[in-house]
C-alpha atoms as a PDB file:
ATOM      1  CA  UNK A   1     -79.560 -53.510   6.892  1.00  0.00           C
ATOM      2  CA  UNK A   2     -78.928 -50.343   8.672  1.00  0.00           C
ATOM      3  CA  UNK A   3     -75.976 -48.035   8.138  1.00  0.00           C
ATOM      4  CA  UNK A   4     -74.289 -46.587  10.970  1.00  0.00           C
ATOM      5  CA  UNK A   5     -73.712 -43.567  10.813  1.00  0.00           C
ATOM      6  CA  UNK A   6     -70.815 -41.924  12.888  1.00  0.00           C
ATOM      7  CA  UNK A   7     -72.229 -39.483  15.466  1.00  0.00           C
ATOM      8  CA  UNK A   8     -69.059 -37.969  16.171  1.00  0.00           C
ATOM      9  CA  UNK A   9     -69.439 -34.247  16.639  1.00  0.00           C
ATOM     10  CA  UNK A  10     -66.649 -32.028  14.696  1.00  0.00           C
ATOM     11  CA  UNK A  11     -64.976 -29.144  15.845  1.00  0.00           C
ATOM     12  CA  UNK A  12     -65.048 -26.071  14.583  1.00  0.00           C
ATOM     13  CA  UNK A  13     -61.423 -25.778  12.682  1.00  0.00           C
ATOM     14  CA  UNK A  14     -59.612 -22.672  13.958  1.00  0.00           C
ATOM     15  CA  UNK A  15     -57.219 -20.969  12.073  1.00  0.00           C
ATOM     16  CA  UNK A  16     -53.643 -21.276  13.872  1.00  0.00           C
ATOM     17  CA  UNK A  17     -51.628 -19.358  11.671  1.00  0.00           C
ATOM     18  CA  UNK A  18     -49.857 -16.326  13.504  1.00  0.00           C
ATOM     19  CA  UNK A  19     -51.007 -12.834  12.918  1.00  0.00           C
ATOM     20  CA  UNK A  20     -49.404 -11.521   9.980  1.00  0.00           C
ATOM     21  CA  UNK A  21     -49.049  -7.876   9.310  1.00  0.00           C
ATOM     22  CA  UNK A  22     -50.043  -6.085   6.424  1.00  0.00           C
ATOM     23  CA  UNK A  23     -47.231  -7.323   4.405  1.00  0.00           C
ATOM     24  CA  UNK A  24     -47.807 -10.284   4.678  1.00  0.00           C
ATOM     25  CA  UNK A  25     -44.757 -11.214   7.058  1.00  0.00           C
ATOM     26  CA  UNK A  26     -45.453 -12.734  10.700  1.00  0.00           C
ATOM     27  CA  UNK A  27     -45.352 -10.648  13.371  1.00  0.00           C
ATOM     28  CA  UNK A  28     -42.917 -13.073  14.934  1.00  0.00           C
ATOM     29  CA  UNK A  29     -40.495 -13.442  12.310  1.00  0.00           C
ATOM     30  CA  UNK A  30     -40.177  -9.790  11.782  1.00  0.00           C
ATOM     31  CA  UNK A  31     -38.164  -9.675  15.387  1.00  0.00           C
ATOM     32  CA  UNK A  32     -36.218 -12.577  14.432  1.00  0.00           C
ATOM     33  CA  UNK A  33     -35.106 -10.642  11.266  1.00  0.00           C
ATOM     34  CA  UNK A  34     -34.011  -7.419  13.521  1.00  0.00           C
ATOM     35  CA  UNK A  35     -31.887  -9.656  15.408  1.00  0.00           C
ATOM     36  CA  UNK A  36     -30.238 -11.900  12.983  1.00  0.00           C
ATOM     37  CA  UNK A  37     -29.614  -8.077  11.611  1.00  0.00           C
ATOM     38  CA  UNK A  38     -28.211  -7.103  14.903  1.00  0.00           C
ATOM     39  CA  UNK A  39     -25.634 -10.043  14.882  1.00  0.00           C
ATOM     40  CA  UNK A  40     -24.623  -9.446  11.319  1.00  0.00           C
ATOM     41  CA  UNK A  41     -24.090  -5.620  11.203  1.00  0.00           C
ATOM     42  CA  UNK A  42     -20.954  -6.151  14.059  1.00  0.00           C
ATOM     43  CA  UNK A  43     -18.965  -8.561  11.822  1.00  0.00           C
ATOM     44  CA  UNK A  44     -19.948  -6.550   8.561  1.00  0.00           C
ATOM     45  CA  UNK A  45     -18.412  -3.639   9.879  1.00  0.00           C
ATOM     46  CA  UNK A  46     -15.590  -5.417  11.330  1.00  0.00           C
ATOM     47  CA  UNK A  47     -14.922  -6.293   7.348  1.00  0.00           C
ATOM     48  CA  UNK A  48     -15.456  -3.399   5.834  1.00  0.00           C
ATOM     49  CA  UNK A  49     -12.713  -1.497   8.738  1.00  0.00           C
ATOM     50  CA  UNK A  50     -10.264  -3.792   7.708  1.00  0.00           C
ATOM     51  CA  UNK A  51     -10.301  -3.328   4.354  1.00  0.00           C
ATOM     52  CA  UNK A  52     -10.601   0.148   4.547  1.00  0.00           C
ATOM     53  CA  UNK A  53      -7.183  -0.649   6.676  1.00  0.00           C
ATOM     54  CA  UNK A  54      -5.993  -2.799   3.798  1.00  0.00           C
ATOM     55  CA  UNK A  55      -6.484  -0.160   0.889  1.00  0.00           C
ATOM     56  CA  UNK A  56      -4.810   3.033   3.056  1.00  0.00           C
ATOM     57  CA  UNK A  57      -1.935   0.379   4.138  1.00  0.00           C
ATOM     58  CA  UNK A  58      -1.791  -0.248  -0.080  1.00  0.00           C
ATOM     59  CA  UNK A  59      -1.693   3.203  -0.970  1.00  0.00           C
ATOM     60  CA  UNK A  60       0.950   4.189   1.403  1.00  0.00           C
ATOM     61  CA  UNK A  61       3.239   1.839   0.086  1.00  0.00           C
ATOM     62  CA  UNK A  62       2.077   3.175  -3.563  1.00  0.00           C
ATOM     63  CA  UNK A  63       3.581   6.068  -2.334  1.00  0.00           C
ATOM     64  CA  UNK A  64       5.926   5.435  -1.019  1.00  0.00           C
ATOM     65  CA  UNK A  65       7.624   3.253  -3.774  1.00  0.00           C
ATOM     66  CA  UNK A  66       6.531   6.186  -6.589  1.00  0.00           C
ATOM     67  CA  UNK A  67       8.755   8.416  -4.313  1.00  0.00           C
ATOM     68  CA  UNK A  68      11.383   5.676  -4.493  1.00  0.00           C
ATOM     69  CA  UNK A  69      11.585   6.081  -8.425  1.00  0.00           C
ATOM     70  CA  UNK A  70      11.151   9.705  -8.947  1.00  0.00           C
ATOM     71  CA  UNK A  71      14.240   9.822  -6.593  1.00  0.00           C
ATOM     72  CA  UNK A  72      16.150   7.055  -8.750  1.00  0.00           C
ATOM     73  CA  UNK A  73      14.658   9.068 -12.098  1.00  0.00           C
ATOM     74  CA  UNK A  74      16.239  12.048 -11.046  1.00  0.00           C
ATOM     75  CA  UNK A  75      19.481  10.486  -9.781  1.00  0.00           C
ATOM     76  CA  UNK A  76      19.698   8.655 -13.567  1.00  0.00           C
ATOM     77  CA  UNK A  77      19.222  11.833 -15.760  1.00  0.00           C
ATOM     78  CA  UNK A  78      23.261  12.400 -15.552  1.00  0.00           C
ATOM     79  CA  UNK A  79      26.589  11.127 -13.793  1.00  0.00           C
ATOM     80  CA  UNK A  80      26.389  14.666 -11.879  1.00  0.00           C
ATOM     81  CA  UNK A  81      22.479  14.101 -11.042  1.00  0.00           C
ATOM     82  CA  UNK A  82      23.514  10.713  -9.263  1.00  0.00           C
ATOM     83  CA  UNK A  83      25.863  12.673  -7.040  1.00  0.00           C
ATOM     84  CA  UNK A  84      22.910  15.102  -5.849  1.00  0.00           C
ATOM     85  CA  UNK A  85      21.481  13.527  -2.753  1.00  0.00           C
ATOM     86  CA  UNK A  86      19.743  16.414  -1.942  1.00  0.00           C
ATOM     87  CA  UNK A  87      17.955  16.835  -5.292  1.00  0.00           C
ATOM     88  CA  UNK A  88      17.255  13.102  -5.044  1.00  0.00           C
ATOM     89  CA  UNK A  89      15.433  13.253  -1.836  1.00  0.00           C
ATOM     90  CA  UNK A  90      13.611  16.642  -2.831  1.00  0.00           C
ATOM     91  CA  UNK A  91      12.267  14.560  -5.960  1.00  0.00           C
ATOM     92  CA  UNK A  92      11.177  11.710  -3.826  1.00  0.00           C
ATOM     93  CA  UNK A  93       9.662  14.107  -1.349  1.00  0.00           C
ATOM     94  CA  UNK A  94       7.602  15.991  -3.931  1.00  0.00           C
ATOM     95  CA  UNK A  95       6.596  13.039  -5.200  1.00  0.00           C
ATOM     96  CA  UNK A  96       5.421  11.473  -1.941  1.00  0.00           C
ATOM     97  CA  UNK A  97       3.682  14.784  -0.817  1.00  0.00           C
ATOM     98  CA  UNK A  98       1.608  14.833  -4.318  1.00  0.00           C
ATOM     99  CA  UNK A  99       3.703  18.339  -4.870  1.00  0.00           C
ATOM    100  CA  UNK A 100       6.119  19.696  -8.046  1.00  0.00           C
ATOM    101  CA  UNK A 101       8.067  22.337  -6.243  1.00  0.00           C
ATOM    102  CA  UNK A 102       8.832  24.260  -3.567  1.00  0.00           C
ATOM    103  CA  UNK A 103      10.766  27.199  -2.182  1.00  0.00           C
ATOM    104  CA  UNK A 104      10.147  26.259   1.458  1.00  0.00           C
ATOM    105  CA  UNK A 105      12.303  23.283   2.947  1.00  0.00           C
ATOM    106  CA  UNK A 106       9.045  20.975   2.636  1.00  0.00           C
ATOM    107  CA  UNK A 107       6.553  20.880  -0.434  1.00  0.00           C
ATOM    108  CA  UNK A 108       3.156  21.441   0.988  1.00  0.00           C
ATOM    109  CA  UNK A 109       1.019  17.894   1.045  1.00  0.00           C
ATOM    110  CA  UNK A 110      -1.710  17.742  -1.820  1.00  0.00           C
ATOM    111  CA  UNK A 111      -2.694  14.269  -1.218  1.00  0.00           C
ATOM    112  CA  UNK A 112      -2.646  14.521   3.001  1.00  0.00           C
ATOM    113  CA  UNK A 113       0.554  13.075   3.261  1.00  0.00           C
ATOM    114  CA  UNK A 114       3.588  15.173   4.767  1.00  0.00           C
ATOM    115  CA  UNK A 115       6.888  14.786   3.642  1.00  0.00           C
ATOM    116  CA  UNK A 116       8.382  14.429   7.250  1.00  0.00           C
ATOM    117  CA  UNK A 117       7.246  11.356   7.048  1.00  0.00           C
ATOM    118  CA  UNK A 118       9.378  10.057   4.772  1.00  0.00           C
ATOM    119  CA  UNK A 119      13.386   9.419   4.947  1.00  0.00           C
ATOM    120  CA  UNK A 120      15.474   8.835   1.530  1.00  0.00           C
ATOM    121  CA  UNK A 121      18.919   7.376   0.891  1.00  0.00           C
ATOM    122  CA  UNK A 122      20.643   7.280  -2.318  1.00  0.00           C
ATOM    123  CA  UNK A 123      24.109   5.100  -2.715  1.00  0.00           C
ATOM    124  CA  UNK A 124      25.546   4.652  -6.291  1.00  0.00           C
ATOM    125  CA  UNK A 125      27.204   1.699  -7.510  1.00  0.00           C
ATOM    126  CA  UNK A 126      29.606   1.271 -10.034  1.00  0.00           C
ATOM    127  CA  UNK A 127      31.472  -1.605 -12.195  1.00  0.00           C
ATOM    128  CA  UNK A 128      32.379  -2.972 -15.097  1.00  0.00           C
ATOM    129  CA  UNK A 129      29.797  -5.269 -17.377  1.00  0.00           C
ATOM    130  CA  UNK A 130      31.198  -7.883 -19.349  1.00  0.00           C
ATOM    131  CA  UNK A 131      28.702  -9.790 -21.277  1.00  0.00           C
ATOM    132  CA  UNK A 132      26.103  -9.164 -18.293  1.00  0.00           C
ATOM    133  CA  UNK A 133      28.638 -10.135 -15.136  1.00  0.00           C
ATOM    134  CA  UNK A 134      29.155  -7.281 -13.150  1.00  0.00           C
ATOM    135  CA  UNK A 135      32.104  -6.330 -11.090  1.00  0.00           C
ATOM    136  CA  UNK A 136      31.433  -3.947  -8.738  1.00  0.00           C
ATOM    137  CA  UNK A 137      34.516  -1.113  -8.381  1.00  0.00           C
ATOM    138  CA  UNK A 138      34.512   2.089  -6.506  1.00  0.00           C
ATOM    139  CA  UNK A 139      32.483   5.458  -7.744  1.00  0.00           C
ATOM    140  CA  UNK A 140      35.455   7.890  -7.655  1.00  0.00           C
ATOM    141  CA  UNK A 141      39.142   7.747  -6.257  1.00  0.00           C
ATOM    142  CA  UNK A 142      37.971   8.361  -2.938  1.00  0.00           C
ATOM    143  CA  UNK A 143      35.991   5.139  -2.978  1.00  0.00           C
ATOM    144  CA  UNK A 144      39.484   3.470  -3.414  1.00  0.00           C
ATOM    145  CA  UNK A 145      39.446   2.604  -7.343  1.00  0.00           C
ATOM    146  CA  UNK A 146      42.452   3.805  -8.744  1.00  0.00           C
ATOM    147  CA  UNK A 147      40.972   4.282 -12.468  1.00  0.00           C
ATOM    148  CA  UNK A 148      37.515   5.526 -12.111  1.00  0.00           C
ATOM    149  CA  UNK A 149      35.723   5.157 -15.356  1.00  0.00           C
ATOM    150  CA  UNK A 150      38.134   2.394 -17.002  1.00  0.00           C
ATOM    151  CA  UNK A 151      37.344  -0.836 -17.107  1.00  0.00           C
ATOM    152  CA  UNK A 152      39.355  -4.642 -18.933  1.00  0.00           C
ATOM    153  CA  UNK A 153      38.947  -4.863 -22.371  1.00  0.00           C
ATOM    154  CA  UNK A 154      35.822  -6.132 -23.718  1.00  0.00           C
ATOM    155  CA  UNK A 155      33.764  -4.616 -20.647  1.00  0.00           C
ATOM    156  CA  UNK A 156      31.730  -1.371 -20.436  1.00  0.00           C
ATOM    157  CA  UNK A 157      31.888   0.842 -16.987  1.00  0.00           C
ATOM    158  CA  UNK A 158      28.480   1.284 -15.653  1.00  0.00           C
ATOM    159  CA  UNK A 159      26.723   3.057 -13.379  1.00  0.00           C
ATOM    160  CA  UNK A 160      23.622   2.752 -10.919  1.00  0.00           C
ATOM    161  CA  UNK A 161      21.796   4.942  -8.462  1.00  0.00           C
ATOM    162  CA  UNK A 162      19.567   2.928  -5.892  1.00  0.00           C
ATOM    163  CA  UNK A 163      17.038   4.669  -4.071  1.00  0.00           C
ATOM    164  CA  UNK A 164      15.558   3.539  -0.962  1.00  0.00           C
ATOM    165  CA  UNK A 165      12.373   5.575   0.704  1.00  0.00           C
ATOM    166  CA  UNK A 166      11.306   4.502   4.482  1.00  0.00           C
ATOM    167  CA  UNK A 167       8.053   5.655   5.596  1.00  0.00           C
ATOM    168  CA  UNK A 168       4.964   4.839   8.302  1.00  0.00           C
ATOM    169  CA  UNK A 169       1.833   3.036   8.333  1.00  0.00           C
ATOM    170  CA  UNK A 170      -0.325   4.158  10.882  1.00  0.00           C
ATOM    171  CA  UNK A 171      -3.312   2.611  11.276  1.00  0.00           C
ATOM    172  CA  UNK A 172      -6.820   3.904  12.283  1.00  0.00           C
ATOM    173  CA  UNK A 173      -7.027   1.667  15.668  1.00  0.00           C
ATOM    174  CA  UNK A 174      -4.216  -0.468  17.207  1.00  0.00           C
ATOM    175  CA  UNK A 175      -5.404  -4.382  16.691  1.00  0.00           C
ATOM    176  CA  UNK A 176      -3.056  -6.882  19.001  1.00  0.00           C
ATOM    177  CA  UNK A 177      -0.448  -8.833  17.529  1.00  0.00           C
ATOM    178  CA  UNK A 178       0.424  -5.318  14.587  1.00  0.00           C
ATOM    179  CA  UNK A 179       2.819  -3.462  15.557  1.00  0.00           C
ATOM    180  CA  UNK A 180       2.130   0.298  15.220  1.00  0.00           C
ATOM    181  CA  UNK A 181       3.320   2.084  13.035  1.00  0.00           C
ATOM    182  CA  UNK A 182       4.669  -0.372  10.378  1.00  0.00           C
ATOM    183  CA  UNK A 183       7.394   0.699   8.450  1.00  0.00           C
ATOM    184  CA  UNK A 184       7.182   0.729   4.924  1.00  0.00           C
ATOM    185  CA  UNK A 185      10.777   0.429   2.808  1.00  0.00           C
ATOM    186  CA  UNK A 186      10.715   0.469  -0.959  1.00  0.00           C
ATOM    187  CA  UNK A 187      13.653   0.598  -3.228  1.00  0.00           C
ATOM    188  CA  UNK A 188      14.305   1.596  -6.924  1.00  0.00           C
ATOM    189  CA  UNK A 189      17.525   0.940  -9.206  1.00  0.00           C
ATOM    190  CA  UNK A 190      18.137   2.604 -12.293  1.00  0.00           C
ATOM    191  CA  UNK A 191      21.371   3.056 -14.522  1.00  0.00           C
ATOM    192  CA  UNK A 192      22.868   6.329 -14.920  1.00  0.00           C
ATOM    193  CA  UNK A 193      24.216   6.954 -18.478  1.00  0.00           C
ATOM    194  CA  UNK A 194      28.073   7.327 -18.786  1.00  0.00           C
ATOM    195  CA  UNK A 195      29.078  10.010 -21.379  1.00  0.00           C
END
């Protein structure tokens, strides 16, 4: 009996593996990693401007409701403080501008933020509390409340100074569908203690 062998001839095997460089990475995939790079790096920075847009939007209205309170802590310390509406806006101004004082009309900006940019209003409100229901009476004669001050038996007059700052947000680039600026509005209401 006779075994037959197989005469078939093999081939050399070649090696079909791309050419790598010296890292170890193919050649070819090394260009496929610059582009998926070059796709991602748009929409990266896309995110990162917005919320670089996001935190300078937050931090104006920071601002912008500090300035609110320092105006309403200023307008609390005393009946004739609540009055002051100048005084009220200069302490929401120097708070907004980052500032303690000044002797010109504006405080100088120590954060970047000018004062000019910002509009206060103070109103005060007054009543009588009874057991926590208010009802709300004029200030002063003028306001049309014969007897300022006196309130029903078994109620307390009160007094309250509200505060409301306005100010911009301008953002870096203008994006459709956001207005430009936005407006900002932040209001703070504190009581005034009655002698």
């Amino acid at each position: 009996m006779h075994l037959l062998h197989s005469t078939t001839k093999r081939s050399p095997t070649r090696n079909l593996r791309p050419a790598t460089s010296k890292g170890g990475v193919s050649i070819s995939q090394s260009g496929q990693a610059l582009v998926e790079f070059a796709i991602v790096l748009p929409m990266l920075l896309i995110l990162a401007l917005g919320v670089i847009e996001i935190g300078r939007y937050a931090y104006i209205a920071i601002l912008i409701g500090n300035a609110a309170r320092a105006g309403a802590a200023f307008g609390s310390q005393s009946n004739q403080q609540s009055n002051d509406a100048t005084g009220i806006q200069n302490a929401a101004q120097y708070d907004f501008a980052g500032s303690t004082s000044s002797t010109s009309p504006a405080p100088p900006p120590t954060n970047g933020l000018a004062v000019t940019k910002l509009a206060v209003t103070s109103v005060r409100s007054c009543g009588c509390d009874s057991a926590g229901s208010v009802v709300t009476y004029g200030c002063t004669l003028a306001d049309g409340n014969p007897t300022p001050g006196v309130c029903p038996l078994g109620s307390r007059w009160i007094i309250f100074i509200s505060v409301t700052a306005h100010g911009d947000f301008n953002s870096l680039f203008s994006y459709p569908g956001i207005p430009s600026p936005i407006t900002i509005s932040r209001t703070a209401i504190l009581p005034v203690p009655v002698a």
